[in-house]
Protein backbone atom coordinates (compact mmCIF):
# COMPACT_ATOMS: atom_id res chain seq x y z
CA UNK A 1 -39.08 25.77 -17.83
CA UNK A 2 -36.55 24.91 -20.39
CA UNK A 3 -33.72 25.10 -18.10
CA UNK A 4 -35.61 22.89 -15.68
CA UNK A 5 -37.25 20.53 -18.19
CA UNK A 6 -36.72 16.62 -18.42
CA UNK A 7 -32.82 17.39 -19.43
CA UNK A 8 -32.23 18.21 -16.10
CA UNK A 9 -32.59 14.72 -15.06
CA UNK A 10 -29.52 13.64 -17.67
CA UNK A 11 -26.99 15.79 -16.04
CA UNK A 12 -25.96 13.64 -13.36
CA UNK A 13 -24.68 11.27 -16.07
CA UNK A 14 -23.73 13.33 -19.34
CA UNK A 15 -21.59 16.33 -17.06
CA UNK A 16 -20.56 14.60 -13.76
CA UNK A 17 -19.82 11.42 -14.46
CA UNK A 18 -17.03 12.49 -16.77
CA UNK A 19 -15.85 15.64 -15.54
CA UNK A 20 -16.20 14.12 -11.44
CA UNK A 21 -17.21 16.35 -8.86
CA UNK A 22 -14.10 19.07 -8.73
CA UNK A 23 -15.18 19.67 -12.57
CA UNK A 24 -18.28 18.96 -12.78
CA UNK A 25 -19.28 21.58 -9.64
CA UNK A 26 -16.67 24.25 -10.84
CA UNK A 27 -17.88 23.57 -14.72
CA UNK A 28 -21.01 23.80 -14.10
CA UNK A 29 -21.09 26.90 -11.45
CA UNK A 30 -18.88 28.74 -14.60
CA UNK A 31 -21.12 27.84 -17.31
CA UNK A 32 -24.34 29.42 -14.75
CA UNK A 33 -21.98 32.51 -14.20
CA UNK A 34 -20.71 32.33 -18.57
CA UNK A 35 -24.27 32.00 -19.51
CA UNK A 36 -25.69 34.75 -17.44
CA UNK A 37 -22.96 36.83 -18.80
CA UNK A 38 -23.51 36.45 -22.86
CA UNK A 39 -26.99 36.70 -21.97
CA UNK A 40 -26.55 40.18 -20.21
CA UNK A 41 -24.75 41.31 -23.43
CA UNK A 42 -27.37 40.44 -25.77
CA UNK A 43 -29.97 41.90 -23.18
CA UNK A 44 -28.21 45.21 -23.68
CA UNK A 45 -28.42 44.35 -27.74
CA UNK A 46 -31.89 45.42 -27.31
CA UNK A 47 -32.05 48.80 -29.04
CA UNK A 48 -29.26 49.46 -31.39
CA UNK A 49 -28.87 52.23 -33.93
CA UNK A 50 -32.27 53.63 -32.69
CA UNK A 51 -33.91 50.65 -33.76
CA UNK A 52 -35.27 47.44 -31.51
CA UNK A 53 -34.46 44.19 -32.31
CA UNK A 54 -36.60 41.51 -31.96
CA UNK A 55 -35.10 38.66 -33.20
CA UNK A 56 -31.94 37.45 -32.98
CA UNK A 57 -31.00 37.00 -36.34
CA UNK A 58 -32.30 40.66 -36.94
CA UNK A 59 -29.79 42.01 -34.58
CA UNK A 60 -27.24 39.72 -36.51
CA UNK A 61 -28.36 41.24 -40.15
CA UNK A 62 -28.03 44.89 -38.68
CA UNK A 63 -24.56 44.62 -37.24
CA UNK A 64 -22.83 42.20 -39.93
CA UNK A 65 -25.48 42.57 -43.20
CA UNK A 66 -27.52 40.27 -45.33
CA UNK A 67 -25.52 37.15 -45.01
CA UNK A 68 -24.78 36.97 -41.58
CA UNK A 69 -28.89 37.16 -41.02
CA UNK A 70 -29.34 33.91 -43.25
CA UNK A 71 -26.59 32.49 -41.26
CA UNK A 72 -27.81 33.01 -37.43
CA UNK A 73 -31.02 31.95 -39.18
CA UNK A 74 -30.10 29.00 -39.89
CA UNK A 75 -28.16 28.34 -36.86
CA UNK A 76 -31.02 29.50 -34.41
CA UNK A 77 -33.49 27.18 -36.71
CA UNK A 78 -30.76 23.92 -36.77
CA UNK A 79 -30.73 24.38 -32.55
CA UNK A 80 -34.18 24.62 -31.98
CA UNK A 81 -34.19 21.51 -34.44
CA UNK A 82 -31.51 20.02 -32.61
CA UNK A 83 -33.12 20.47 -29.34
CA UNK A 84 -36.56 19.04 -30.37
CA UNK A 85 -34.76 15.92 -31.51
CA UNK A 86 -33.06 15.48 -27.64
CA UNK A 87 -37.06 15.81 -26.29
CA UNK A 88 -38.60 13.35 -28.46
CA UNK A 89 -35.35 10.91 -27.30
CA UNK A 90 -36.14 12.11 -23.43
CA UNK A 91 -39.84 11.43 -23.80
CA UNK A 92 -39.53 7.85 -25.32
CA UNK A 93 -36.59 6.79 -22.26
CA UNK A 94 -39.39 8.18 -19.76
CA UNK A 95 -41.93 5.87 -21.49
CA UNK A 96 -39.77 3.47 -21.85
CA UNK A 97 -38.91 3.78 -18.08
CA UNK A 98 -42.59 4.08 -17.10
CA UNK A 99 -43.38 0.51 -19.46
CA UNK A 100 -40.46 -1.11 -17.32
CA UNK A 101 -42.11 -0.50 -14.37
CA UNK A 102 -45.27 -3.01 -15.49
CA UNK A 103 -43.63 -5.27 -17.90
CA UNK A 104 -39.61 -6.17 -17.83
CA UNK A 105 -40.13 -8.32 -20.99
CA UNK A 106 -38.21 -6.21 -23.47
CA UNK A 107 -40.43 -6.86 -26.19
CA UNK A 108 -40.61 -3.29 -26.71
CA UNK A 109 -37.41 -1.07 -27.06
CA UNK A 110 -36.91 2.39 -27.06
CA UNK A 111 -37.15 3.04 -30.62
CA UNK A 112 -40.67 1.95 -30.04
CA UNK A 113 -41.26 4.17 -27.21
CA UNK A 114 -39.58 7.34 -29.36
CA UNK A 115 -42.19 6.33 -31.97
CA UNK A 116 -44.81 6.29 -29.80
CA UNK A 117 -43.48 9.86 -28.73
CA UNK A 118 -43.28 11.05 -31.43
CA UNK A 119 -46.69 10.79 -31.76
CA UNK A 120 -48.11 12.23 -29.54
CA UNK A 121 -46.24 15.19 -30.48
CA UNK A 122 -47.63 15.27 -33.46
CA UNK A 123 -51.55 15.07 -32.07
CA UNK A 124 -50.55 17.74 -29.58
CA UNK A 125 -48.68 20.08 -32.49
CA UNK A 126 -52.16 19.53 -34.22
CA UNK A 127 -54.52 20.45 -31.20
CA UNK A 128 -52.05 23.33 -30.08
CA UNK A 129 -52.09 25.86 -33.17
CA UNK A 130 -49.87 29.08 -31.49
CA UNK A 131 -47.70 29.27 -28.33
CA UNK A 132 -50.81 31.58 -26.71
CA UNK A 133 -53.10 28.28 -27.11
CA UNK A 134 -51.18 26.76 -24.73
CA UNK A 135 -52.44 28.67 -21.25
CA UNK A 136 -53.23 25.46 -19.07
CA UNK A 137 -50.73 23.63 -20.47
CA UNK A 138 -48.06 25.70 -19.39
CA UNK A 139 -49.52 25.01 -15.66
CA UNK A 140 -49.33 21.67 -16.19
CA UNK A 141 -45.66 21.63 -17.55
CA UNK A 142 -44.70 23.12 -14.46
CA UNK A 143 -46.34 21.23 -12.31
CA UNK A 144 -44.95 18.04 -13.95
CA UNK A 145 -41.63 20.07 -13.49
CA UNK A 146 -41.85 20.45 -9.82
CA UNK A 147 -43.12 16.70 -9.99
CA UNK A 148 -40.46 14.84 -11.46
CA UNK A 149 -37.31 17.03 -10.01
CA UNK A 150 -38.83 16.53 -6.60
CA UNK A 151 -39.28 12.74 -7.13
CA UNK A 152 -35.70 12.39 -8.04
CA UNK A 153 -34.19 14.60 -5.84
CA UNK A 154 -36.13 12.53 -2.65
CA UNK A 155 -35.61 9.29 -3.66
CA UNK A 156 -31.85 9.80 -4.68
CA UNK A 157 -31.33 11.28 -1.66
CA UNK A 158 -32.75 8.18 0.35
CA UNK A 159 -30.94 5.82 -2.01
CA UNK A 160 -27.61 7.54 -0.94
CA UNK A 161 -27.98 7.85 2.88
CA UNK A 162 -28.84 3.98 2.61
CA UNK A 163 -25.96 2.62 -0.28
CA UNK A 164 -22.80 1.57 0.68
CA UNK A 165 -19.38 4.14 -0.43
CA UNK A 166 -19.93 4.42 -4.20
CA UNK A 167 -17.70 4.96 -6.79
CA UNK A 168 -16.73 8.62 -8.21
CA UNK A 169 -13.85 7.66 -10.47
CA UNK A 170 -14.25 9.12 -14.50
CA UNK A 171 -14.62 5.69 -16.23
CA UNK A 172 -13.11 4.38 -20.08
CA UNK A 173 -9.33 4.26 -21.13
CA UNK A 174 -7.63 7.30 -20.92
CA UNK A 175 -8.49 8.12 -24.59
CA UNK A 176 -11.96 7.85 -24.03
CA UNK A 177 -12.08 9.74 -20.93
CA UNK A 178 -10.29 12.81 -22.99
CA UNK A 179 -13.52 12.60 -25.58
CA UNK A 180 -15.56 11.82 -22.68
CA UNK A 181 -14.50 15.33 -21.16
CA UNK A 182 -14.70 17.76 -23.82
CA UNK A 183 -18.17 16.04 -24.77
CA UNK A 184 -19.15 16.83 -21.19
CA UNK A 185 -17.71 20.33 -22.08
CA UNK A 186 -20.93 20.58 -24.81
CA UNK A 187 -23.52 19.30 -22.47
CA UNK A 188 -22.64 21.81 -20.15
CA UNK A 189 -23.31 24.64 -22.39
CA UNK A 190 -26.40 23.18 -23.08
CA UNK A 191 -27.37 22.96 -19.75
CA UNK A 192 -28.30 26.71 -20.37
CA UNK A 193 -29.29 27.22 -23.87
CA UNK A 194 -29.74 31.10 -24.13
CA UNK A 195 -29.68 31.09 -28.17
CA UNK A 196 -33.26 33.24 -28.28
CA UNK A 197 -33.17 35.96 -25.80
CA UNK A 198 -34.06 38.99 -27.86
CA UNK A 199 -37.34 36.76 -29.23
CA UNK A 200 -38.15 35.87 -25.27
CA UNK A 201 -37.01 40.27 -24.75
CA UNK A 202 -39.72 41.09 -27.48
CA UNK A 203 -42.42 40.44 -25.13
CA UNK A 204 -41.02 41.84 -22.05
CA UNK A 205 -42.63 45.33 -21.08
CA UNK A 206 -40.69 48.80 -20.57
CA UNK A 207 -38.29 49.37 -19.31
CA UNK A 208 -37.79 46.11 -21.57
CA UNK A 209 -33.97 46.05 -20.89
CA UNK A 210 -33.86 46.60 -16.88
CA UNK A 211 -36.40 44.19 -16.56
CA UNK A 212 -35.15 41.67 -18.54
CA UNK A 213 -31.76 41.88 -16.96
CA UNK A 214 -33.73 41.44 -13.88
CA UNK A 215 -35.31 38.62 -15.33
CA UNK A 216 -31.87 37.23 -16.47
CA UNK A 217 -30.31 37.41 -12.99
CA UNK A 218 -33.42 35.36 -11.36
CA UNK A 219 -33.68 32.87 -13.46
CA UNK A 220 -29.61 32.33 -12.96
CA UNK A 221 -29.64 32.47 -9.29
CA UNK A 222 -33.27 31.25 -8.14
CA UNK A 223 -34.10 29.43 -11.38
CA UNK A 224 -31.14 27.42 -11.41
CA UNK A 225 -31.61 25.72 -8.35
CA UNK A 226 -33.09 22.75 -9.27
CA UNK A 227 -31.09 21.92 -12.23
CA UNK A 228 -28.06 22.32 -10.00
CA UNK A 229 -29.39 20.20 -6.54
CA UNK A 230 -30.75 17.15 -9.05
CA UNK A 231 -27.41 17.04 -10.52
CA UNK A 232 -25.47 16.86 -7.47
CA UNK A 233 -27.66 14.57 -5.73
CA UNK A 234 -27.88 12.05 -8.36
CA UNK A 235 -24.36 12.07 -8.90
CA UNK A 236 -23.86 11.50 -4.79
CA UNK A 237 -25.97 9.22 -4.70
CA UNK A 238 -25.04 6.76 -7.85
CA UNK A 239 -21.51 8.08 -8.88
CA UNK A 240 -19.90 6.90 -11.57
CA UNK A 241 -23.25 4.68 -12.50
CA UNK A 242 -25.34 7.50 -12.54
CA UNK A 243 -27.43 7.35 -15.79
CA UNK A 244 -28.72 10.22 -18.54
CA UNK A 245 -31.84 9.44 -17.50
CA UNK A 246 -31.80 9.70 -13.63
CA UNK A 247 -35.29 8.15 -12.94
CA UNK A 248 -33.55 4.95 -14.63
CA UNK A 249 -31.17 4.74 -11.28
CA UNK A 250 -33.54 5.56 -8.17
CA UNK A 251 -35.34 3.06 -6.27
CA UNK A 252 -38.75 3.80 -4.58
CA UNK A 253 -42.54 2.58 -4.55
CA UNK A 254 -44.03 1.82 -8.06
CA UNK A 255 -46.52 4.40 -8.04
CA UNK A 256 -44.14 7.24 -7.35
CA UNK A 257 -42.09 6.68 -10.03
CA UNK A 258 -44.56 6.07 -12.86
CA UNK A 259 -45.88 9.26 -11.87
CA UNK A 260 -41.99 10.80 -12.12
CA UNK A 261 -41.81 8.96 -15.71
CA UNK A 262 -45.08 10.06 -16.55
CA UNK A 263 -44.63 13.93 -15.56
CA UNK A 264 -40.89 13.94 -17.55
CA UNK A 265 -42.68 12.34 -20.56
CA UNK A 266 -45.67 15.24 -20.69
CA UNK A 267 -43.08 17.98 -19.89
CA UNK A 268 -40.92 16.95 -22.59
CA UNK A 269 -43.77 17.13 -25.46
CA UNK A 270 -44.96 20.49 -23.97
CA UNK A 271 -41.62 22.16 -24.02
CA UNK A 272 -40.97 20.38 -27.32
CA UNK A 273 -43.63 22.27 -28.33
CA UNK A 274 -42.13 25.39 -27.55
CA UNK A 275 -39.02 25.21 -29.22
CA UNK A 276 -40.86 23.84 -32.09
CA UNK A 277 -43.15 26.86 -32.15
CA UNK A 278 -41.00 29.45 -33.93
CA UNK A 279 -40.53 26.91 -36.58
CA UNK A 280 -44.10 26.22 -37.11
CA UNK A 281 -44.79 29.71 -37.15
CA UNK A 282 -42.65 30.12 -40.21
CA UNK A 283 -44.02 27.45 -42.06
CA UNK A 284 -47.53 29.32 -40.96
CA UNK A 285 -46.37 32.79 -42.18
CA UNK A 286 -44.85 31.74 -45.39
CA UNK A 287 -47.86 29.71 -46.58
CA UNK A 288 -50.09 32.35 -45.34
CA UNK A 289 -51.80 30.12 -42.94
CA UNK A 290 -54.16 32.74 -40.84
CA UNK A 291 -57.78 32.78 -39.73
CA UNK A 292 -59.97 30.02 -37.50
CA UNK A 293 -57.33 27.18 -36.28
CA UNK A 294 -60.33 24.93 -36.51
CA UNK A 295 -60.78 25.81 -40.12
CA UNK A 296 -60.48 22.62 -42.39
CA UNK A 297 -57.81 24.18 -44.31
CA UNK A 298 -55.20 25.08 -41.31
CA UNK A 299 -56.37 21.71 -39.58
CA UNK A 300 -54.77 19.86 -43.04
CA UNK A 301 -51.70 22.09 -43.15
CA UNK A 302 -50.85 21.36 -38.85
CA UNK A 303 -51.39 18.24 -39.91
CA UNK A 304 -49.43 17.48 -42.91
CA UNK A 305 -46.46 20.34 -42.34
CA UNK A 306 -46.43 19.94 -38.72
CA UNK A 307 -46.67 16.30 -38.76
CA UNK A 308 -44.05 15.53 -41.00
CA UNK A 309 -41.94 17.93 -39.59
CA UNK A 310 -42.26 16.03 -36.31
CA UNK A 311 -41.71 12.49 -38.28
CA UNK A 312 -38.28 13.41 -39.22
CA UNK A 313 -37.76 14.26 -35.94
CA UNK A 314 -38.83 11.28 -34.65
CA UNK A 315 -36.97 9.31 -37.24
CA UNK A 316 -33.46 11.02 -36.37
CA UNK A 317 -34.25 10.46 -32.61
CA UNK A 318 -34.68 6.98 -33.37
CA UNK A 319 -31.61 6.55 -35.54
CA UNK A 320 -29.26 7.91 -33.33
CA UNK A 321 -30.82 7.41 -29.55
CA UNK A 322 -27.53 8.21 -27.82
CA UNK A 323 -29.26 11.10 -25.50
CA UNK A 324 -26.20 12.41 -23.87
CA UNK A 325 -23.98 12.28 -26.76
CA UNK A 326 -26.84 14.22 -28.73
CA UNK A 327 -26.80 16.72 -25.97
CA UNK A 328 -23.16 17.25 -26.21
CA UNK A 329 -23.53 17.49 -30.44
CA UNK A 330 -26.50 20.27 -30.03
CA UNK A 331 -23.85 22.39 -27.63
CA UNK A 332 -21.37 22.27 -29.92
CA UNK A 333 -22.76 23.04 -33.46
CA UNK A 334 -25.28 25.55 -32.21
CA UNK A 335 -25.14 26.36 -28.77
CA UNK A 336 -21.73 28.07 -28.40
CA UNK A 337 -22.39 30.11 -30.84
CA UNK A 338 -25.50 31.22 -30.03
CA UNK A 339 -24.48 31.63 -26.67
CA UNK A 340 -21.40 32.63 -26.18
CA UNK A 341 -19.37 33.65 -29.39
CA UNK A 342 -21.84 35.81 -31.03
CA UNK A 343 -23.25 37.89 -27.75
CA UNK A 344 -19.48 38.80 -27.48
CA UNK A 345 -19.00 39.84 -30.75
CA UNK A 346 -21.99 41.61 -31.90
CA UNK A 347 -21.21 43.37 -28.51
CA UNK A 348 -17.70 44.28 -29.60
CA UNK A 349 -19.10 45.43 -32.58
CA UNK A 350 -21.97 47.93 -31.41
CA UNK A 351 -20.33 49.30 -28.65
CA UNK A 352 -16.34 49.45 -30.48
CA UNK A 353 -16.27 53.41 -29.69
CA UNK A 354 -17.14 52.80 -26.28
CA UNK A 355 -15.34 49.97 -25.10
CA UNK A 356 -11.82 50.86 -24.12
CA UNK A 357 -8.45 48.11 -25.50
CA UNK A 358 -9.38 46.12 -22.52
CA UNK A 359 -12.48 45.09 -22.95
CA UNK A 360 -11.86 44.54 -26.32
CA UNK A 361 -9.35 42.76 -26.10
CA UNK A 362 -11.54 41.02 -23.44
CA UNK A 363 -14.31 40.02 -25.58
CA UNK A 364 -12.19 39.35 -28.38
CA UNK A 365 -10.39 36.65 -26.35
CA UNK A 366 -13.99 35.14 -25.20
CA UNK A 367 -14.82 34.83 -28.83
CA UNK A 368 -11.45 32.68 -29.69
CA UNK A 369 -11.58 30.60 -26.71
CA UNK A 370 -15.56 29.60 -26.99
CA UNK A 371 -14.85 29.12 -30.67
CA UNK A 372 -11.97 26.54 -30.09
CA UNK A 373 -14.08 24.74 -27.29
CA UNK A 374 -16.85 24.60 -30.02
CA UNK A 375 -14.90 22.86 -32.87
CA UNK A 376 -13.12 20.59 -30.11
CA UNK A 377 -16.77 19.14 -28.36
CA UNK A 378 -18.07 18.79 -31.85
CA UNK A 379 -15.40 16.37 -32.55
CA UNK A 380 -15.49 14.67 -29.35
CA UNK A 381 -18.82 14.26 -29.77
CA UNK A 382 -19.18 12.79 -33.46
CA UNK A 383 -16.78 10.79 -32.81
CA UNK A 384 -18.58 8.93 -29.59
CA UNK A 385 -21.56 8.86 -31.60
CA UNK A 386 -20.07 7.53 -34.55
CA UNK A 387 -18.55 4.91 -32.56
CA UNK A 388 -21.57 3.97 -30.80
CA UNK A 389 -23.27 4.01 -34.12
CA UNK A 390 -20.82 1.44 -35.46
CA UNK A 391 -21.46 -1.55 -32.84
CA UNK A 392 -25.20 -0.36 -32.49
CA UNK A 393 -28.28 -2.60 -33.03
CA UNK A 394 -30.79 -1.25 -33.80
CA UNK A 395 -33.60 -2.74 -31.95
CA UNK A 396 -31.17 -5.54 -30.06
CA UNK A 397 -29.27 -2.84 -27.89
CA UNK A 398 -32.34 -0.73 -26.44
């Protein structure tokens, strides 16, 4: 579901637009095949020292100590923080989108429409007090899942067979097109944000690591299907105009895309709610919120914590509404590390006596070369979004 959520829709614009189609197929084919790697090495994390570990920032503190646990802590909490900011921006454009539909008067832009988001995150954060309360909704996510990527994926398809030859070339000056690239580089990593697999391996039954390595290898094969066929298709069928939002490009009947905008939008605050969750059950744990959710007391704390964690959200989303740029900023702080440098070195470090020079020179190699590829997309992308940010109006431009 998060693989497949509303982001999926962006890709055709944030990854293949400026990598083209020889690197945006081959990039994003390796980062599937990268991905499902790292993850396989923190799948085998599992149990280490006798001991399971449930969390990753647990596994962290037991291989590296005390400091290194605050650290991945951090990180983990900054991503998931990071990643709830890029919903709240997808849910307002697929408002937005779905106002557009009724009304072309642009009286309302989207920092409106993240507002209004935000919002009704906050009433659902409220009514939703733990990730079990969710149950139906997690039927209706993926049903507004299938919805949307099937919507897109049809009516890009018919837009294509019936547009004349489009245009595939990597567009900007030279310059920009370099920054263009390695920000693409980010978005692709974030395509596949593994950064909590021993939290998601905590509730998988024994044998807990063969079946979550079978788990692993569907959801990279089977599961990564749509992302992959909405991606091409919208980039075949729009090329180098293809936008973050894809539902912003294809042409159809009315009713069938409000009810694509309208599916994204409810997708994106139910996932958002699942990334949030580990955060709000924090805040829960250390102010000893327990009991009846409907108890007065835990109704004011959802309400006040919950909701003003949400309002900063919403406020950063609305600052800084550059979706794809954000995308490629989340990769780079926190998602190559959590992805790819730190599955290779924690395994490096709790397997050093059985690993012969080869594979460790292997995974030391994977750490440098993710690590560089981190510090250059971070730059990349600050700097696009500090440009942007410089000849951006706030509620002229949107």
């Amino acid at each position: 579901m998060g693989v497949n959520s509303a982001y999926a829709l962006g890709y055709s614009g944030t990854i293949m637009v400026p990598l083209g189609w020889i690197g945006g197929v081959v990039g994003l084919i390796l980062s599937t095949m990268v991905s499902l790697y790292a993850s396989i090495l923190t799948a085998k994390l599992h149990e280490v020292g006798g001991k399971r570990h449930i969390r990753y920032r647990d596994l962290a503190g037991y291989l590296y100590g005390s400091t290194a646990y605050l650290l991945v802590w951090a990180l983990q909490y900054a991503n998931l923080f990071l990643i709830n900011i890029g919903y709240i921006i997808m849910a307002g454009s697929a408002l937005k989108a779905f106002y557009l539909l009724f009304r072309d008067d642009h009286q309302l832009k989207l920092p409106h429409f993240i507002a209004i988001a935000g919002f009704a995150c906050v009433l659902f954060a409220i009514a939703t007090p733990h990730l079990s309360a969710l149950r139906v909704w997690l039927g209706v996510s993926s049903l507004c899942l299938l919805l949307y990527l099937c919507i897109a994926f049809v009516l890009s398809l018919e837009d294509g067979m019936k547009a004349p030859p489009r245009d595939y070339s990597i567009p900007g000056s030279e310059v920009n097109r370099i920054f263009a690239t390695i920000g693409a580089v980010g978005n692709l990593v974030f395509a596949f944000n593994t950064g909590m697999i021993p939290e998601i391996q905590a509730t998988v039954r024994p044998p807990v690591i063969e079946n979550m390595l079978k788990a692993l290898f569907f959801q990279f094969t089977v599961g990564v299907l749509p992302l992959h066929a909405v991606t091409y298709i919208g980039y075949w069928a729009y090329g180098s105009s293809a936008s973050s939002y894809l539902l912003n490009n294809v042409r159809g009947p009315v009713w069938l895309k409000g009810v694509a905008h309208m599916s994204a939008f409810i997708q994106s605050i139910i996932t958002l709610h699942i990334f949030a969750s580990p955060t709000y059950e924090f805040l829960d744990t250390t102010y000893g919120i327990k009991g009846n959710a409907l108890a007065p007391r835990n109704i004011a704390f959802r309400l006040v914590v919950r909701g003003g964690y949400l309002v900063l959200t919403t406020f950063l989303s609305a600052l800084l509404p550059f979706l794809g740029d954000f995308m490629s900023l989340t990769g780079a702080i926190s998602t190559f590390p959590l992805t790819f440098v730190l599955p290779n070195h924690m395994y490096l470090v709790a397997r050093k006596n059985k690993l012969s020079s080869l594979q460790k020179s292997w995974h030391w190699l994977n750490c440098v070369f993710f690590g560089c590829i981190s510090a250059a997309a971070f730059v990349a992308a600050f700097k696009l979004i500090v440009v942007k940010t410089q000849t951006f109006h706030f509620f002229a431009d949107i």
